[in-house]
N, C-alpha and C. Protein backbone atom coordinates (compact mmCIF):
# COMPACT_ATOMS: atom_id res chain seq x y z
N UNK A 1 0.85 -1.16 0.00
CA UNK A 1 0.00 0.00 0.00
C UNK A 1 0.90 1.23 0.00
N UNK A 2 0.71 2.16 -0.93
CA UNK A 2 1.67 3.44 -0.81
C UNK A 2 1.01 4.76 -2.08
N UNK A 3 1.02 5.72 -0.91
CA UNK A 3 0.42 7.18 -1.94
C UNK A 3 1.42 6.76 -3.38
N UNK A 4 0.13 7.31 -4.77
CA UNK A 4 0.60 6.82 -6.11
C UNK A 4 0.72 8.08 -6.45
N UNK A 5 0.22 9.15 -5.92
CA UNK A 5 0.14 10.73 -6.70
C UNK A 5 -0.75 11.78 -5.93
N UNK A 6 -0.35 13.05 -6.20
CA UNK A 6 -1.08 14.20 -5.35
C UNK A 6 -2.26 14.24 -6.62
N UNK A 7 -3.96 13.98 -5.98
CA UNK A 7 -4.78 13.74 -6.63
C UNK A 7 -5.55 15.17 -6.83
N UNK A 8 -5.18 16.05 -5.95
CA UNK A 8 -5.62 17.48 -6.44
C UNK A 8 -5.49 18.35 -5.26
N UNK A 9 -5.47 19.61 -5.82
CA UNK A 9 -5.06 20.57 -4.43
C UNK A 9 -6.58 21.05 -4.62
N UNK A 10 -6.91 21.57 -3.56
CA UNK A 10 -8.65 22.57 -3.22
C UNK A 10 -8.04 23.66 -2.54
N UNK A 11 -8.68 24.96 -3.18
CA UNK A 11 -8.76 25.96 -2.69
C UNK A 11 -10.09 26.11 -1.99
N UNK A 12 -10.76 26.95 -0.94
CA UNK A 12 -11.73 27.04 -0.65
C UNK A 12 -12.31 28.27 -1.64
N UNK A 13 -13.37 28.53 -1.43
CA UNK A 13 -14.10 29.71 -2.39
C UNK A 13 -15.44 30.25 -1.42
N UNK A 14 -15.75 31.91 -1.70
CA UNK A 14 -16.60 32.18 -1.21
C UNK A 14 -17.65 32.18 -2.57
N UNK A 15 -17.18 32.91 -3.70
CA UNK A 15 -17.61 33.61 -4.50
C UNK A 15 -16.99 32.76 -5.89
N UNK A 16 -17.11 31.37 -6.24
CA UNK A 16 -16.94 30.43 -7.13
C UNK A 16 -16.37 31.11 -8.15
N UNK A 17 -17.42 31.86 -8.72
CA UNK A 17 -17.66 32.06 -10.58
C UNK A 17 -16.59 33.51 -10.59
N UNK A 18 -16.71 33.57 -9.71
CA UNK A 18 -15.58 35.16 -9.86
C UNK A 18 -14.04 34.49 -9.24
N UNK A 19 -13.63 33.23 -8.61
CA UNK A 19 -12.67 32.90 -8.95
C UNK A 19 -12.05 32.11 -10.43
N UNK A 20 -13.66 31.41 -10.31
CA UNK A 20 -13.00 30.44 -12.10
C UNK A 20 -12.88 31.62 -13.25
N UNK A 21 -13.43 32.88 -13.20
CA UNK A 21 -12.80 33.69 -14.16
C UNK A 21 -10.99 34.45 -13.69
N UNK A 22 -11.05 34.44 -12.57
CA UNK A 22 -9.76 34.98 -12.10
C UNK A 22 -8.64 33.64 -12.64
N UNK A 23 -9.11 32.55 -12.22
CA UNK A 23 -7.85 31.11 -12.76
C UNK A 23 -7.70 30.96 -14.50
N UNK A 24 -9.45 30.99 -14.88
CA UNK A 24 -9.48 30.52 -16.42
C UNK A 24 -8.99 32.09 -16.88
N UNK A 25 -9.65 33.04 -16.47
CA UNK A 25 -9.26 33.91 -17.54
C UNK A 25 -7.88 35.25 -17.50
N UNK A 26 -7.35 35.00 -15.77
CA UNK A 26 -6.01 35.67 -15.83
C UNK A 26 -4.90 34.49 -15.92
N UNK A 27 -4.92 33.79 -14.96
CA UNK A 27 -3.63 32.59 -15.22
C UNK A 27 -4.13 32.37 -16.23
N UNK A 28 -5.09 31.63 -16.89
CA UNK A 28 -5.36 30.79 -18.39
C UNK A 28 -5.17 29.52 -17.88
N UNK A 29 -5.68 29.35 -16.48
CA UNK A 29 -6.18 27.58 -16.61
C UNK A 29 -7.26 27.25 -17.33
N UNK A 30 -7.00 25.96 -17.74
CA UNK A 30 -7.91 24.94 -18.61
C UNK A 30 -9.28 24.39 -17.66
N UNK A 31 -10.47 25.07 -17.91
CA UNK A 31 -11.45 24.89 -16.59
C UNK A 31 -11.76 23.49 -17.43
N UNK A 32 -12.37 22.25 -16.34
CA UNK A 32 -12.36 21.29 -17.00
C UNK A 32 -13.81 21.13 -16.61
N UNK A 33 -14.15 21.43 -15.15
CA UNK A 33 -15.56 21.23 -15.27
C UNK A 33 -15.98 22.59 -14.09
N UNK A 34 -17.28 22.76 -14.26
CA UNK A 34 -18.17 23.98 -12.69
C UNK A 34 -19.42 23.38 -12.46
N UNK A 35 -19.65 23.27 -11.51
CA UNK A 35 -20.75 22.17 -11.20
C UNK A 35 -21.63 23.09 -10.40
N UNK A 36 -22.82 23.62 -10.49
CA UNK A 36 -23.75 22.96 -11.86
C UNK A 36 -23.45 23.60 -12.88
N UNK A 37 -22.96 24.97 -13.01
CA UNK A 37 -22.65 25.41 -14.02
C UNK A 37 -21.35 26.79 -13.83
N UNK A 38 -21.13 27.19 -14.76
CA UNK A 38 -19.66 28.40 -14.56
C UNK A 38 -20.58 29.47 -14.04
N UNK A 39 -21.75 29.69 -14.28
CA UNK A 39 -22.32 30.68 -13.78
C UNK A 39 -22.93 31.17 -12.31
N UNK A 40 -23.26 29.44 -12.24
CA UNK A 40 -23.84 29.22 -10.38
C UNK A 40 -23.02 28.25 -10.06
N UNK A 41 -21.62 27.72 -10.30
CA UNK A 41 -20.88 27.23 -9.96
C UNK A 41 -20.64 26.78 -8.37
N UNK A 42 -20.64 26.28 -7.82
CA UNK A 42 -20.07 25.55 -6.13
C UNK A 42 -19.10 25.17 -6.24
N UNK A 43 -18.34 24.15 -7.14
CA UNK A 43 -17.57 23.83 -7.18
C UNK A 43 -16.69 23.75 -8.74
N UNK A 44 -15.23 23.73 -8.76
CA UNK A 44 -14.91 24.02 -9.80
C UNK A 44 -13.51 23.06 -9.82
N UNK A 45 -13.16 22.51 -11.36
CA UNK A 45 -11.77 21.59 -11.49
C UNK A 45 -11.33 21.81 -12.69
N UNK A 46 -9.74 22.29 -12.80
CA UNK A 46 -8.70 22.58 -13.42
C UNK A 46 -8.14 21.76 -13.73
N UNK A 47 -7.67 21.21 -14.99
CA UNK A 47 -7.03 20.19 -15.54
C UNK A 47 -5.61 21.50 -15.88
N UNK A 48 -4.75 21.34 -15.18
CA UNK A 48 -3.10 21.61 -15.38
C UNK A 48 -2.27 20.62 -15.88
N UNK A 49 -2.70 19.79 -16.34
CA UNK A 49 -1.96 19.17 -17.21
C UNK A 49 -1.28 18.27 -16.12
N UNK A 50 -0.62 16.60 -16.96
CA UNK A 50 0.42 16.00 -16.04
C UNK A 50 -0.21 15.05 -15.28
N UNK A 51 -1.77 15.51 -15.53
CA UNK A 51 -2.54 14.27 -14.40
C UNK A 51 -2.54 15.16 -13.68
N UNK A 52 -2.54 16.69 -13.12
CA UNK A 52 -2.26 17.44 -11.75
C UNK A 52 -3.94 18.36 -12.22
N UNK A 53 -4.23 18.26 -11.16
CA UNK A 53 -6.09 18.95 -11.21
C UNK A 53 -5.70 20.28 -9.77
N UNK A 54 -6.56 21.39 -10.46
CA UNK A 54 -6.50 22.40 -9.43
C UNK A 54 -8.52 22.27 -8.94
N UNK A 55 -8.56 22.46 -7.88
CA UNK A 55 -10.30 22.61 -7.90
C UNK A 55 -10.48 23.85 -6.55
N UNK A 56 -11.91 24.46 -7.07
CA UNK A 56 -12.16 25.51 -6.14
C UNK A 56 -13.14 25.15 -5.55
N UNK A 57 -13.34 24.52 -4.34
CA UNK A 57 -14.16 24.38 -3.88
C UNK A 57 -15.19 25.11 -2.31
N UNK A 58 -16.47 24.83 -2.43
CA UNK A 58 -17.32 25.98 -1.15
C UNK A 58 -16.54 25.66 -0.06
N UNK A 59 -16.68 26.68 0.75
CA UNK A 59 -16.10 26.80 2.11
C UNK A 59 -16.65 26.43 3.09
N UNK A 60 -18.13 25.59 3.42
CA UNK A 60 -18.35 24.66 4.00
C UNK A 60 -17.95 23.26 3.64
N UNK A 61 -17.78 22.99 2.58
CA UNK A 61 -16.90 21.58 2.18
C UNK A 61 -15.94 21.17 2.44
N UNK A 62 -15.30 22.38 2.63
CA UNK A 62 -13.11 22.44 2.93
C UNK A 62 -13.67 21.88 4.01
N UNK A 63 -14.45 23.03 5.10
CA UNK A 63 -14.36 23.39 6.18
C UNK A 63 -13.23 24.78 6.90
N UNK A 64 -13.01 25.35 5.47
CA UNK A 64 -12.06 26.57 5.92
C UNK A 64 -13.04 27.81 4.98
N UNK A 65 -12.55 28.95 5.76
CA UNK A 65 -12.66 30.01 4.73
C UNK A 65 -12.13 30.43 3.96
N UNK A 66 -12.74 31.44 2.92
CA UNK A 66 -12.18 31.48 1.41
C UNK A 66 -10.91 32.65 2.49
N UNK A 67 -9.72 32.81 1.16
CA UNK A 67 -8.63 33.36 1.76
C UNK A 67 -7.46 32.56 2.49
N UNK A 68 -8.04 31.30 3.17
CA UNK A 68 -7.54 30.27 3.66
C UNK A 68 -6.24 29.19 2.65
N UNK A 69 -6.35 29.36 1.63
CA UNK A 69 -5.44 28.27 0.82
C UNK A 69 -4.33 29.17 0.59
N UNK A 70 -3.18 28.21 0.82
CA UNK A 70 -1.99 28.18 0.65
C UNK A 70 -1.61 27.13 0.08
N UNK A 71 -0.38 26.69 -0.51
CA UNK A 71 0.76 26.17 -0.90
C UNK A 71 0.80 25.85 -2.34
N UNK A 72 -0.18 26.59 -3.32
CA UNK A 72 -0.57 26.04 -4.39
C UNK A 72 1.08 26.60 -5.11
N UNK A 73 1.75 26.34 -6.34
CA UNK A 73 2.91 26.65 -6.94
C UNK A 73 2.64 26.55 -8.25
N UNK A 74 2.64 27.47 -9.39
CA UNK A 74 1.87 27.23 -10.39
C UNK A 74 3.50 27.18 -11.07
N UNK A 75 3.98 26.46 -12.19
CA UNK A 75 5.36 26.55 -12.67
C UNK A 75 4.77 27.54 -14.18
N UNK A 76 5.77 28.45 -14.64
CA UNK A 76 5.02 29.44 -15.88
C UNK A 76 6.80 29.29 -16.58
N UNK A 77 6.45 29.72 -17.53
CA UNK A 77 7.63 29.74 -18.52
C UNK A 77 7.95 31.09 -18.75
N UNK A 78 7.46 31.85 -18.49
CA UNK A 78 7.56 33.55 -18.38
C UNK A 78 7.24 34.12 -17.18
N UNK A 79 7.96 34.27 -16.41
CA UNK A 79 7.42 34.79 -15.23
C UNK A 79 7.03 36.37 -15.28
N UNK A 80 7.94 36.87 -15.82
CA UNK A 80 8.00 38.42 -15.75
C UNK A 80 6.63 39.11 -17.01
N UNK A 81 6.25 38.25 -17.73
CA UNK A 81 5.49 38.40 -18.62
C UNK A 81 3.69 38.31 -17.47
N UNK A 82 4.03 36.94 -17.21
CA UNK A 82 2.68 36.54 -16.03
C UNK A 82 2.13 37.51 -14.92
N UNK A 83 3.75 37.89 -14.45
CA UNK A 83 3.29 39.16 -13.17
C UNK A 83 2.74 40.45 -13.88
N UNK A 84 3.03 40.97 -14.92
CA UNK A 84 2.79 41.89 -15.59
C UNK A 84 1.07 41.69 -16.17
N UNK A 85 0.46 40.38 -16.35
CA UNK A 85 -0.94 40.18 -17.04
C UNK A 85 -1.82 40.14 -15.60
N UNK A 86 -0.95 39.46 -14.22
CA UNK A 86 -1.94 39.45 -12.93
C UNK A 86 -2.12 40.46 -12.05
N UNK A 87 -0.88 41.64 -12.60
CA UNK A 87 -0.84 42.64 -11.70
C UNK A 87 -2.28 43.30 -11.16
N UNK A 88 -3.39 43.79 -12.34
CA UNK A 88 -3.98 44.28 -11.72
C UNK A 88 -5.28 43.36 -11.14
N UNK A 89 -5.32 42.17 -11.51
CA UNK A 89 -5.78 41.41 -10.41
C UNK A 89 -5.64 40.78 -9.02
N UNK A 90 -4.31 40.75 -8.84
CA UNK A 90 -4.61 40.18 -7.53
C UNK A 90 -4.01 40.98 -6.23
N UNK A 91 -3.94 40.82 -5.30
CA UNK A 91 -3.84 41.66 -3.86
C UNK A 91 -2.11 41.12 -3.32
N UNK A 92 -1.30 41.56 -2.93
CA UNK A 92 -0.03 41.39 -2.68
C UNK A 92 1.25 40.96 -2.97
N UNK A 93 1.12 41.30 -4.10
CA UNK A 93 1.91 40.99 -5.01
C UNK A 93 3.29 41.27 -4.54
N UNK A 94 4.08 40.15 -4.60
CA UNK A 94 5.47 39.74 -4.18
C UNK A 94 6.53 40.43 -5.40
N UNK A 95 7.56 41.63 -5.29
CA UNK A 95 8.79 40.89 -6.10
C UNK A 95 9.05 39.55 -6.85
N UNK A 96 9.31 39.80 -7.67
CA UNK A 96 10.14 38.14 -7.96
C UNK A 96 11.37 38.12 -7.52
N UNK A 97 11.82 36.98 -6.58
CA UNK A 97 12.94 36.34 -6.09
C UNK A 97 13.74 35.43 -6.79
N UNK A 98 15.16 36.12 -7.33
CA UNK A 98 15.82 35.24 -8.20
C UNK A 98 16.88 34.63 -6.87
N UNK A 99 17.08 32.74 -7.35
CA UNK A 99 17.46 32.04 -6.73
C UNK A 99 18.12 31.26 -7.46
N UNK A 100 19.55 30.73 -7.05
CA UNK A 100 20.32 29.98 -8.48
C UNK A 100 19.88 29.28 -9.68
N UNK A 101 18.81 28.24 -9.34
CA UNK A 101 18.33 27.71 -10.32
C UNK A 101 16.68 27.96 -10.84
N UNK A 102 16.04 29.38 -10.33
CA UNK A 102 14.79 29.29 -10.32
C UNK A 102 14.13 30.78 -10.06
N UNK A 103 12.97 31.35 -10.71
CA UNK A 103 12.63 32.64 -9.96
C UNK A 103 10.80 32.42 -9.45
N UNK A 104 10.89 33.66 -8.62
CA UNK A 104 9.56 33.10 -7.90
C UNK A 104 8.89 34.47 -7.17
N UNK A 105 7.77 34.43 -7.37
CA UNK A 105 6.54 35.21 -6.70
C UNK A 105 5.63 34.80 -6.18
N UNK A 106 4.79 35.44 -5.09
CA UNK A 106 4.05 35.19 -4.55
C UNK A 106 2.70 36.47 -4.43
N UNK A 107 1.31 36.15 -4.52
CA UNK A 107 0.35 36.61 -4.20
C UNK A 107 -0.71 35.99 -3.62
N UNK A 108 -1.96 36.72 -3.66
CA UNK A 108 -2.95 36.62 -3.01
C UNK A 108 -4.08 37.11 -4.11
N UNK A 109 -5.09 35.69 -4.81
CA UNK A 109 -5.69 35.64 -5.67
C UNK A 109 -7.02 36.73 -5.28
N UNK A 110 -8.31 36.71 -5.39
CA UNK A 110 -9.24 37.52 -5.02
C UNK A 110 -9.94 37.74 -4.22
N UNK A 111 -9.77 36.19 -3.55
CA UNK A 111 -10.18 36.35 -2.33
C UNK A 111 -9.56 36.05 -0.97
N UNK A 112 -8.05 36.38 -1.16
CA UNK A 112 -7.18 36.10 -0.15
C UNK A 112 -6.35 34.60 -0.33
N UNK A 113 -6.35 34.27 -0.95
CA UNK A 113 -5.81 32.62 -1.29
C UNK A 113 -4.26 32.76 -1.71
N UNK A 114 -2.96 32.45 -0.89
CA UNK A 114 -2.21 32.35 -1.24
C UNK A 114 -1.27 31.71 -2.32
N UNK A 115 -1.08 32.55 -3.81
CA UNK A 115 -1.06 31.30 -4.89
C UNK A 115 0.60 32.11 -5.20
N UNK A 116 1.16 30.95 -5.78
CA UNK A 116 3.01 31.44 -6.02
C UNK A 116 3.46 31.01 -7.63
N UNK A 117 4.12 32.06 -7.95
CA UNK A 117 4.84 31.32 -9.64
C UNK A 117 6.09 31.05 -9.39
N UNK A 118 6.42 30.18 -10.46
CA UNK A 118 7.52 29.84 -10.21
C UNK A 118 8.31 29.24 -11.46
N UNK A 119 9.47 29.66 -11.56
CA UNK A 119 9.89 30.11 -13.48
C UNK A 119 11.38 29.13 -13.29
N UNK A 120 11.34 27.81 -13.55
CA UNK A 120 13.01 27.28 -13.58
C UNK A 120 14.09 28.08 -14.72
N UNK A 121 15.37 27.85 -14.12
CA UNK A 121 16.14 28.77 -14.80
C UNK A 121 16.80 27.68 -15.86
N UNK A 122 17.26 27.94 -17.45
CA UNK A 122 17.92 26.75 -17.76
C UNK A 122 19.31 27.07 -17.67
């Protein structure tokens, strides 16, 4: 018996449909499904590729409040391009931190949710 794979990260959500436009339409995740729909959405899942699923889910389900998620790491191939398209969306926007093999930022999506980029160096 032994964990085969991280089967998905959950963010909590207060306000669903105004995060799946903040993921699908500033990052440009691939929304894969919004249940019942993108419009009255509860719950929401991101196909990132790799077999790796992002999902937004209500904040009685987590059991946390929205603002509450951390550790998500999105990897981008342009970092400096990305901070420049999320700037005026999201709330605390970090510097990017160059580190020998890698650069990296951190914010806070729309409703307080701690989300980070992160750009390998070749």
């Amino acid at each position: 018996m032994q964990i085969t794979k991280v089967a998905f990260t959950p963010y909590p959500a207060k306000d669903a449909p105004k995060l799946i436009a903040f993921y699908r339409d500033v990052l440009g995740l691939r929304l894969s499904a919004a249940h019942p729909s993108v419009e009255d959405a509860q719950f929401a899942e991101f196909d990132i590729g790799n077999d790796m699923w992002f999902d937004l889910m209500p904040e009685k389900m987590l059991g946390r409040p929205a603002g509450s998620g951390s550790g998500i790491v999105f990897e981008v191939d342009d970092i400096d391009g990305m901070v420049e398209k999320i700037r005026p969306h999201v709330k605390a926007l970090q510097p990017i931190a160059d580190y020998p093999h890698c650069r990296m930022t951190w914010f806070e999506d729309p409703e307080g949710n701690n989300v980070s980029l992160h750009q390998m160096l070749e």
